[in-house]
Protein backbone atom coordinates (compact mmCIF):
# COMPACT_ATOMS: atom_id res chain seq x y z
CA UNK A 1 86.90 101.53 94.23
CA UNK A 2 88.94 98.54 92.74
CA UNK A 3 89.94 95.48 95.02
CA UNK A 4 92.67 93.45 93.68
CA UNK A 5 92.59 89.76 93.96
CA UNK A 6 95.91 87.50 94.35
CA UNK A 7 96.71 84.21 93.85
CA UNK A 8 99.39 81.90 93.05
CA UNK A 9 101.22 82.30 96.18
CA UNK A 10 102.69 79.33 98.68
CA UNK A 11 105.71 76.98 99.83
CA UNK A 12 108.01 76.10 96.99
CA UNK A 13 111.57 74.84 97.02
CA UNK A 14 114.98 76.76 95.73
CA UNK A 15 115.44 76.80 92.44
CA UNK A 16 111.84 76.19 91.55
CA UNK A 17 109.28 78.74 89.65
CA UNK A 18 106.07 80.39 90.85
CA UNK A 19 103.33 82.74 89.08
CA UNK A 20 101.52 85.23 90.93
CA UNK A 21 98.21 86.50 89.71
CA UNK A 22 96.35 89.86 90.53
CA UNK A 23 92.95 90.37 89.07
CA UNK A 24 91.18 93.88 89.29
CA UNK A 25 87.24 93.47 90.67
CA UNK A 26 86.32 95.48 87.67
CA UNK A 27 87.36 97.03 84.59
CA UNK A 28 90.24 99.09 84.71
CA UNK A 29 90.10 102.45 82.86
CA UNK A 30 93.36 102.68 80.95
CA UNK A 31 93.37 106.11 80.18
CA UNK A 32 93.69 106.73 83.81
CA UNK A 33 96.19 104.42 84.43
CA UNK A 34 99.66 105.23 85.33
CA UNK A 35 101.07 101.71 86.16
CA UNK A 36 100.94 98.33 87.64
CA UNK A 37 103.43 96.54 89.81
CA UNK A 38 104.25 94.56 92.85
CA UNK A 39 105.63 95.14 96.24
CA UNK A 40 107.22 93.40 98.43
CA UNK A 41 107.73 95.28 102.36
CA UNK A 42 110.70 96.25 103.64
CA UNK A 43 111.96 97.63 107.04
CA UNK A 44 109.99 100.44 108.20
CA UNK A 45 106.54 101.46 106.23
CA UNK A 46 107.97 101.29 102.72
CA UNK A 47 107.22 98.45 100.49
CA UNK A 48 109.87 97.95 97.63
CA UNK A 49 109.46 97.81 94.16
CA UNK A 50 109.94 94.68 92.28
CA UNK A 51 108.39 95.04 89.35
CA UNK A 52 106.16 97.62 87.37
CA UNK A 53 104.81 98.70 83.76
CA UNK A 54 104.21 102.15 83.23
CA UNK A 55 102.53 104.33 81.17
CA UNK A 56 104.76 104.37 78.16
CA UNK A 57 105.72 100.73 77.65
CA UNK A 58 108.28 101.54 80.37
CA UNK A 59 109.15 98.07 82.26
CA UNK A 60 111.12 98.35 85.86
CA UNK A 61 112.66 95.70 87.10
CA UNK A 62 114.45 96.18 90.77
CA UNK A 63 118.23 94.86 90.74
CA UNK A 64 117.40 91.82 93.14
CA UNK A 65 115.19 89.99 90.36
CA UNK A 66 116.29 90.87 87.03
CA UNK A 67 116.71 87.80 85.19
CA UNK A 68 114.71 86.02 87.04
CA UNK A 69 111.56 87.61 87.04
CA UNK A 70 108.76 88.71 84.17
CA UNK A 71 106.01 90.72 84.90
CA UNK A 72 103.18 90.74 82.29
CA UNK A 73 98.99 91.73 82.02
CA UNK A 74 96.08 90.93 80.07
CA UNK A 75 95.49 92.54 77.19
CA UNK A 76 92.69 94.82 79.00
CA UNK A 77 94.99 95.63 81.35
CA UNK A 78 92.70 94.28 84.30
CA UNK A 79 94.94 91.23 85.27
CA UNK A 80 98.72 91.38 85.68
CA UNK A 81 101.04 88.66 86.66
CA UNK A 82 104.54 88.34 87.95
CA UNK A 83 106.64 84.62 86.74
CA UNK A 84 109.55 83.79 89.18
CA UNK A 85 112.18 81.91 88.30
CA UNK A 86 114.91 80.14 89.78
CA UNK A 87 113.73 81.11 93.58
CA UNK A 88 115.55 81.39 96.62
CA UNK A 89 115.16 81.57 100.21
CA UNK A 90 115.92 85.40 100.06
CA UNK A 91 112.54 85.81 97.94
CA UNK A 92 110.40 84.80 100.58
CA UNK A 93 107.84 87.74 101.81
CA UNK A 94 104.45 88.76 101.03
CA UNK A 95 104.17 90.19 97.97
CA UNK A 96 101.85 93.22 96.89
CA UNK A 97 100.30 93.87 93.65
CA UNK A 98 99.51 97.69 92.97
CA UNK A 99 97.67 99.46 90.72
CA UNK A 100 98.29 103.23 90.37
CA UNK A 101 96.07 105.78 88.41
CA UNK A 102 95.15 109.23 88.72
CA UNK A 103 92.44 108.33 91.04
CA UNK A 104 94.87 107.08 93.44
CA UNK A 105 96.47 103.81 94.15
CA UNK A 106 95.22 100.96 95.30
CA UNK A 107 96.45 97.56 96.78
CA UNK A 108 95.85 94.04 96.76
CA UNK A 109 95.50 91.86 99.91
CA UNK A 110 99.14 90.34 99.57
CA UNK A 111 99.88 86.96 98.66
CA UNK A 112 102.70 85.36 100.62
CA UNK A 113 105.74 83.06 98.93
CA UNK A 114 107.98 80.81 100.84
CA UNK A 115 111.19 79.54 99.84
CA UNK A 116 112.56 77.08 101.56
CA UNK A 117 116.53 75.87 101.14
């Protein structure tokens, strides 16, 4: 099983930038991947989708971060990262990386941001 490792989280201001980092524990087989992301939770069970590549060279974006965020992996596919730009107190929450393949999906630990005003 893969275990995802984040990073890059912690306090920042408004208006500053932060990088988040999830490494896979080992190498990821790409034909068997469908697509990596992050998450952040919302009311209830669900965790909602901020940002994803998917097989295809299809990039999602959800409508409260375009423009300000960039999602982008390694070149093996093992590592993928999300930029933030231009934060705000309404991004605070613990973000989730994801991978998804056809082995199922699995889930990194979470890596918490806090913006304060």
């Amino acid at each position: 099983q893969v275990q995802l490792l984040e990073s890059g989280g912690g306090l920042v201001q408004a208006g500053t930038s932060l990088r988040l980092s999830c490494a896979a524990s080992r190498r990821v087989d790409v034909d068997r991947l469908y697509s990596m992301g992050w998450y952040r939770p919302v009311p209830g069970p669900q965790r909602e989708l901020a940002a994803q590549f998917s097989r295809g060279d299809r990039t999602d974006y959800a409508d409260f971060v375009k423009g300000r965020i960039t999602i982008s992996a390694d070149s093996h596919w093992n590592d993928v990262y999300l930029q933030m730009d231009n934060l705000s107190p309404e991004d605070t929450a613990l973000y989730f990386c994801k991978f998804s393949t056809s082995m199922g999906a699995c889930w990194g630990q979470g890596n918490q941001i806090t913006v304060s005003s």
